[in-house]
Protein backbone atom coordinates (compact mmCIF):
# COMPACT_ATOMS: atom_id res chain seq x y z
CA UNK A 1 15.81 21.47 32.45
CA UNK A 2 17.32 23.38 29.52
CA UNK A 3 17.41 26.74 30.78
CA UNK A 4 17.62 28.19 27.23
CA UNK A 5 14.54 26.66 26.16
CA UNK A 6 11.89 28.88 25.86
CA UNK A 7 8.10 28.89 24.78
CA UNK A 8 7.17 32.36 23.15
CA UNK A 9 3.66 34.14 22.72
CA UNK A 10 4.14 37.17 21.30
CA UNK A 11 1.39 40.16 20.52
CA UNK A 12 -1.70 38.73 22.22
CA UNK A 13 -4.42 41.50 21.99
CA UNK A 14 -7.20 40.92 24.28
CA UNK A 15 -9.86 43.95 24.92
CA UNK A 16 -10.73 44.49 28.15
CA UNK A 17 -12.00 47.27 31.05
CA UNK A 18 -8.50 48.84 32.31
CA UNK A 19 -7.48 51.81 33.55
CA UNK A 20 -7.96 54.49 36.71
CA UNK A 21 -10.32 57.51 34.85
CA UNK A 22 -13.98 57.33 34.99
CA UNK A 23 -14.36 56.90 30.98
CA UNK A 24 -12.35 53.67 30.79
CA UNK A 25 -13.99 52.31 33.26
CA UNK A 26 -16.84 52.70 30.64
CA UNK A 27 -15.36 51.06 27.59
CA UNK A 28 -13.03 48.46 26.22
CA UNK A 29 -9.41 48.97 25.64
CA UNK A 30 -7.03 46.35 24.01
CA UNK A 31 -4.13 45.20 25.89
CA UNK A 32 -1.16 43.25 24.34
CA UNK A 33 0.58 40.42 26.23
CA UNK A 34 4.27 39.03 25.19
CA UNK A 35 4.92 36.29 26.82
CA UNK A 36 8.52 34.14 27.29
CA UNK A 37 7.80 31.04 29.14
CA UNK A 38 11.18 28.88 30.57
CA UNK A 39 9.91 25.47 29.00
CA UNK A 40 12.38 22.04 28.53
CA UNK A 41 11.47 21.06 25.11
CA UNK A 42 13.92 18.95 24.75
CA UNK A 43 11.10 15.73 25.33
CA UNK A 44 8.73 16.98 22.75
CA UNK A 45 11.64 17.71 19.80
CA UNK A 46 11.95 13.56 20.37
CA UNK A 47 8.82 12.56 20.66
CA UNK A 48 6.50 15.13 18.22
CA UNK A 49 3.94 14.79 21.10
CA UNK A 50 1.93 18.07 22.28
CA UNK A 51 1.26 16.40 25.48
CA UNK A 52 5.17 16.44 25.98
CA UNK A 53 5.35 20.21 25.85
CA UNK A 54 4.00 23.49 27.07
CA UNK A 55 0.62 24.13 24.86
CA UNK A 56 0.76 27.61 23.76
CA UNK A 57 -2.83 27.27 22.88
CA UNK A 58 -4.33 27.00 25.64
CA UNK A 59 -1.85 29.38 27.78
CA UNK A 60 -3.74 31.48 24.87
CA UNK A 61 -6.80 30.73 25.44
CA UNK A 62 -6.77 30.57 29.08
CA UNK A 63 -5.01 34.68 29.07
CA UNK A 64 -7.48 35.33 26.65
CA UNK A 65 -10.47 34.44 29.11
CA UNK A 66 -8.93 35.86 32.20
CA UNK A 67 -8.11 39.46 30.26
CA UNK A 68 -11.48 39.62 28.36
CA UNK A 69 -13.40 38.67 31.67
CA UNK A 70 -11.01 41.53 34.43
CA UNK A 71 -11.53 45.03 35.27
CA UNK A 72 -8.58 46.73 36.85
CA UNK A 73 -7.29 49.60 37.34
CA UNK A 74 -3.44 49.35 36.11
CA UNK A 75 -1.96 47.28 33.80
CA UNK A 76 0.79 46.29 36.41
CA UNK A 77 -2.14 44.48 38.53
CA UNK A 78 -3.45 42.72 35.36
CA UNK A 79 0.33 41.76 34.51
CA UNK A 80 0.86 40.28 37.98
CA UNK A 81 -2.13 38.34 37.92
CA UNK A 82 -2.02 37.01 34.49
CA UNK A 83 2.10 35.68 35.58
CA UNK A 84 0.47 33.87 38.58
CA UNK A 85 -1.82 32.41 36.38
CA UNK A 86 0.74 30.84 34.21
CA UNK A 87 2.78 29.77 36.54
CA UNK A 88 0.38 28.22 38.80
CA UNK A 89 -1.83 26.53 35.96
CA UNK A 90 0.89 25.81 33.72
CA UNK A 91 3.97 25.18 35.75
CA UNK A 92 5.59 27.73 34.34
CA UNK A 93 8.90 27.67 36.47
CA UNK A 94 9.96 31.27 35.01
CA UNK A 95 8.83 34.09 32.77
CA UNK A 96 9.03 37.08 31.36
CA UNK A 97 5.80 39.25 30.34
CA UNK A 98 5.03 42.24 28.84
CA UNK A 99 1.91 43.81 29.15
CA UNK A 100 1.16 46.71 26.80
CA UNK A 101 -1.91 49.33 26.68
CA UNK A 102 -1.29 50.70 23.22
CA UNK A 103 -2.34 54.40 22.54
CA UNK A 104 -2.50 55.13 26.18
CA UNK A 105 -0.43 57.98 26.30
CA UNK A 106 -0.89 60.85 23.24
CA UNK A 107 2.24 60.52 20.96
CA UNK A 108 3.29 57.53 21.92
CA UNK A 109 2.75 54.06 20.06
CA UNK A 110 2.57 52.57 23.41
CA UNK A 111 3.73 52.07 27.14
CA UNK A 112 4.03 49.04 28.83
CA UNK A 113 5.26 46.91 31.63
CA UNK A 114 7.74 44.04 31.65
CA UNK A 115 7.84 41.66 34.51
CA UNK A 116 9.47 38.27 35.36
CA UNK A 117 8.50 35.86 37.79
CA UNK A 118 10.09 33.03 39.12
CA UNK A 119 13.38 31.23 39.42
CA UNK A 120 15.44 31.02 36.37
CA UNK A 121 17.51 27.94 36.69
């Protein structure tokens, strides 16, 4: 594998129940996901062939349809789950993901988490 390679999604906003105070349980926030997914594409520069790469698309869709459909209470539970999901789904042998909760704290733009997962090779 090309270690450098990697497959980026970057400011994914998906609204969804999160958070520990009785109100958001209530409503829908949005969450941001960045994700940087290890990926040899090396295979689909030659051939020009989706099927020889990692679809960003549906890694998309697929965190858009977990997020929109959870309810938890931090965003570090959410973030752990939504890793595992791309990793076990997509094969994903590393990655790097930040998941944001914009407007969460007063006078801030934002606060996040950043995790990575796997083996970097």
């Amino acid at each position: 594998m090309h270690t450098t390679d990697r497959v980026l999604i970057e400011g994914l906003e998906v609204r969804t129940v999160i958070g520990i105070y009785d109100w958001e349980r209530e409503i829908r926030q949005t969450v941001r996901l960045d994700l940087e997914m290890a990926w040899d594409i090396s295979q689909a520069a030659l051939s020009d062939n989706i099927a020889d790469t990692l679809d960003y698309k549906a890694v998309s869709k697929r965190m858009i349809s977990f997020v929109e459909g959870s309810s938890f209470g931090l965003i570090e539970k959410l973030a752990e789950q939504c890793a595992l999901i791309v990793m076990q789904e997509f094969h994903v042998p590393w990655l790097r993901l930040k998941m944001s909760k914009p407007g969460a704290v007063r006078g801030s733009e934002n606060v996040a988490v950043l995790i990575e997962r796997g083996v970097r090779s």
